[in-house]
N, C-alpha and C. Protein backbone atom coordinates (compact mmCIF):
# COMPACT_ATOMS: atom_id res chain seq x y z
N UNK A 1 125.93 72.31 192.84
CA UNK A 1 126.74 72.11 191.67
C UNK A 1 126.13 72.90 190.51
N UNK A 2 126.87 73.87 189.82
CA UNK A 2 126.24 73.95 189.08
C UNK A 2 126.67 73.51 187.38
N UNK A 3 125.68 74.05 186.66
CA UNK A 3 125.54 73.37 184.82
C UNK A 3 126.73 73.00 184.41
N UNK A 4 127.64 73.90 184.38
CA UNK A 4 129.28 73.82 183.17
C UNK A 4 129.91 72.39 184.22
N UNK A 5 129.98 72.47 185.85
CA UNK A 5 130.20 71.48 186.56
C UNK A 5 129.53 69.95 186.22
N UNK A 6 128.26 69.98 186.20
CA UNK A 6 127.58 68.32 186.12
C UNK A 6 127.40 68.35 184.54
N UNK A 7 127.40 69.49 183.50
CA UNK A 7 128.14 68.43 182.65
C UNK A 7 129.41 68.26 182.05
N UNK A 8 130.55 68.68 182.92
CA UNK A 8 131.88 67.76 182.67
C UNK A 8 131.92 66.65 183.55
N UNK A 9 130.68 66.18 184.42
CA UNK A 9 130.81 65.20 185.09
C UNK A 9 130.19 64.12 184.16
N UNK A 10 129.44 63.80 183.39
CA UNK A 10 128.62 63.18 182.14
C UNK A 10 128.99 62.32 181.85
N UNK A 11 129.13 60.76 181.62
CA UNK A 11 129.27 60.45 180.37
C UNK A 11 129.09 60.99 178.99
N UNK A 12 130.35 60.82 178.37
CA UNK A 12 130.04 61.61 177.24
C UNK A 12 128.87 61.76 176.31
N UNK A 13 128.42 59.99 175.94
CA UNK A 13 127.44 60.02 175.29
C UNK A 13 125.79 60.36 175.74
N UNK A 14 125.91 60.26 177.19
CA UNK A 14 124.78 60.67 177.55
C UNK A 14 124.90 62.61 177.80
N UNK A 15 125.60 63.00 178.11
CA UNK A 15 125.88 64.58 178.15
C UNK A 15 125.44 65.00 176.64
N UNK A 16 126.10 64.50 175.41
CA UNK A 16 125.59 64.81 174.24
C UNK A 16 124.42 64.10 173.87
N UNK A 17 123.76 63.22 174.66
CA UNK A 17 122.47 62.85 173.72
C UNK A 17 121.59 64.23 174.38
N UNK A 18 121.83 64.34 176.05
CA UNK A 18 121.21 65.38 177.05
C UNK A 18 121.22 66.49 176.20
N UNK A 19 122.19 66.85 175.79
CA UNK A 19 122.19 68.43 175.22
C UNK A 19 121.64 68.64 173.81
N UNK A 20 121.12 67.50 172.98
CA UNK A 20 120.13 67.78 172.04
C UNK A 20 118.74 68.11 172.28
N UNK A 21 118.59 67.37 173.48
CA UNK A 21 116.86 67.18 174.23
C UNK A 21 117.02 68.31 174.70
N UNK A 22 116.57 69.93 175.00
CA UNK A 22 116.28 70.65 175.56
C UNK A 22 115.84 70.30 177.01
N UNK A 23 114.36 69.82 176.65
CA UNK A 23 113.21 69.14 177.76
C UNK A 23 114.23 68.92 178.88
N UNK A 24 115.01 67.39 177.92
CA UNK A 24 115.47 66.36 179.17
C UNK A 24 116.17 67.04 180.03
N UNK A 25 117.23 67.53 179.37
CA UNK A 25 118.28 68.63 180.18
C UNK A 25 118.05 69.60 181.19
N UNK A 26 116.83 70.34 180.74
CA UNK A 26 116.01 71.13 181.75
C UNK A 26 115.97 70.06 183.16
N UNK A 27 114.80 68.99 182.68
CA UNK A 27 114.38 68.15 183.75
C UNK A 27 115.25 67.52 184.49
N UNK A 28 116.78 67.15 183.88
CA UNK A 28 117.84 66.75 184.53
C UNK A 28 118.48 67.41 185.71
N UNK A 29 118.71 68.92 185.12
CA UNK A 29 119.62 69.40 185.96
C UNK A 29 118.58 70.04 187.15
N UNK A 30 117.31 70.04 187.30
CA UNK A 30 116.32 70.39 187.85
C UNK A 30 116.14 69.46 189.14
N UNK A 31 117.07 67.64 189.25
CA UNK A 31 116.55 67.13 189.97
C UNK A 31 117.92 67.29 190.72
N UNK A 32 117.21 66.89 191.91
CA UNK A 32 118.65 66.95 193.39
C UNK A 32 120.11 66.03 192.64
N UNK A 33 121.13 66.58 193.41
CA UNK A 33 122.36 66.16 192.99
C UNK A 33 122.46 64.44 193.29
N UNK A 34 121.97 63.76 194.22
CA UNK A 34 121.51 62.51 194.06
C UNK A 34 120.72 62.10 193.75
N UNK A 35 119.57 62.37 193.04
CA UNK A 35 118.86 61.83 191.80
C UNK A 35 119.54 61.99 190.11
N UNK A 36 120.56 63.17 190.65
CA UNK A 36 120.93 62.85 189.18
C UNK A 36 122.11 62.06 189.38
N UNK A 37 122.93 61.50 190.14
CA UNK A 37 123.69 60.27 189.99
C UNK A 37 123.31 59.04 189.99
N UNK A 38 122.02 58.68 190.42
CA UNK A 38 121.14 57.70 190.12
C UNK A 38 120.95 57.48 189.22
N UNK A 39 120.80 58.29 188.08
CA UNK A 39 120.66 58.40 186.86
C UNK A 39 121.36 58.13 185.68
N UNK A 40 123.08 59.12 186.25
CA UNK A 40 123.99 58.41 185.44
C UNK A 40 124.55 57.25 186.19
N UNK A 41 124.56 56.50 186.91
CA UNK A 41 124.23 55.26 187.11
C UNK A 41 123.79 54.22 185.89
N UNK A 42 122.30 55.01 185.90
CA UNK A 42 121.91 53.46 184.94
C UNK A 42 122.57 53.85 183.55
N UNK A 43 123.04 55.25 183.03
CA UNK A 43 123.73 55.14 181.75
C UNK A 43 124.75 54.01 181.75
N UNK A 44 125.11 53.72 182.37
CA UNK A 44 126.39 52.98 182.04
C UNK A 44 125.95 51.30 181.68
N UNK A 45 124.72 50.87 182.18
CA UNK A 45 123.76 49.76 181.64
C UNK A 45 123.62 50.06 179.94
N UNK A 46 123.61 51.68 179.62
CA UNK A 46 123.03 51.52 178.38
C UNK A 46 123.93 51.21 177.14
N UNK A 47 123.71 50.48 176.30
CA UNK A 47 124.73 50.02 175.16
C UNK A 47 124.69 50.37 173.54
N UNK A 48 123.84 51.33 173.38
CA UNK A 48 123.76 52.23 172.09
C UNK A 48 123.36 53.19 172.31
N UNK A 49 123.33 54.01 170.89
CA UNK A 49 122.82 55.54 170.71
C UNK A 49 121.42 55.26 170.83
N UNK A 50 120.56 54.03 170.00
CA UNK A 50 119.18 54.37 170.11
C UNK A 50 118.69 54.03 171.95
N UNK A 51 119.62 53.46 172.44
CA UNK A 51 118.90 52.89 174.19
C UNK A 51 119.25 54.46 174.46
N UNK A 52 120.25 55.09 174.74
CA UNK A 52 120.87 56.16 174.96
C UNK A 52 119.48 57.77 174.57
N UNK A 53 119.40 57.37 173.83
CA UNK A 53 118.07 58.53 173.00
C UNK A 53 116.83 58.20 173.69
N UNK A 54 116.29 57.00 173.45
CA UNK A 54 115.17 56.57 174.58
C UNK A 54 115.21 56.97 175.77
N UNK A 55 116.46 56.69 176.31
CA UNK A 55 116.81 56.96 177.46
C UNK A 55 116.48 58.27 178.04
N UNK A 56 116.91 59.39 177.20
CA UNK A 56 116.75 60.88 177.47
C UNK A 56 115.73 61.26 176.81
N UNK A 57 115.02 60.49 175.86
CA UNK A 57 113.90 60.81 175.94
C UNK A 57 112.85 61.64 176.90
N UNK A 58 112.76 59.52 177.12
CA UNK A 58 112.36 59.40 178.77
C UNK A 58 112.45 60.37 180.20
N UNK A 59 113.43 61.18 180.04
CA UNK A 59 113.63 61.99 181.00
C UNK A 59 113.07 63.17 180.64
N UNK A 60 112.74 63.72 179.58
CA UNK A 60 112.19 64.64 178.73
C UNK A 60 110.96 64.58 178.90
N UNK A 61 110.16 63.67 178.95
CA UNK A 61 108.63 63.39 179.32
C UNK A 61 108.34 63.18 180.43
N UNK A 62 109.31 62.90 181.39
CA UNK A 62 108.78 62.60 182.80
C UNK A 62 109.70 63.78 183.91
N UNK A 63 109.09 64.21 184.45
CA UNK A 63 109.39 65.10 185.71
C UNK A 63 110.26 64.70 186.44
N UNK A 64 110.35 63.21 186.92
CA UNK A 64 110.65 62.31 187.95
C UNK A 64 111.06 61.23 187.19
N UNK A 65 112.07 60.56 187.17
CA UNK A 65 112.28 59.08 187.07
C UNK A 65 112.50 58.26 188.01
């Protein structure tokens, strides 16, 4: 899959928190196509902008989630 593809697949708010974070985005689209649905998975647990930002933080600092 590639970039313009997984992110019109996004939740919106996580696609735009993703595309402020450089890092995260890198590290996102970097992991296998089922690690990154695992992922947006748990977005849908998340219930604000600041969980949402943490969130991609988080992915920004870590290689692996």
């Amino acid at each position: 899959m590639d970039t313009k593809e997984i992110m019109r697949e996004l939740p919106m708010g996580f696609g735009m928190a993703l595309m402020r974070n450089q890092k995260a985005y890198e590290n996102f689209c970097s992991l296998s196509s089922q690690k990154q649905n695992e992922i947006i998975e748990r977005t849908h647990q998340i219930r604000s902008k600041k969980e949402m930002q943490a969130f991609v933080t988080n992915i920004a600092e870590t290689a692996l989630i």
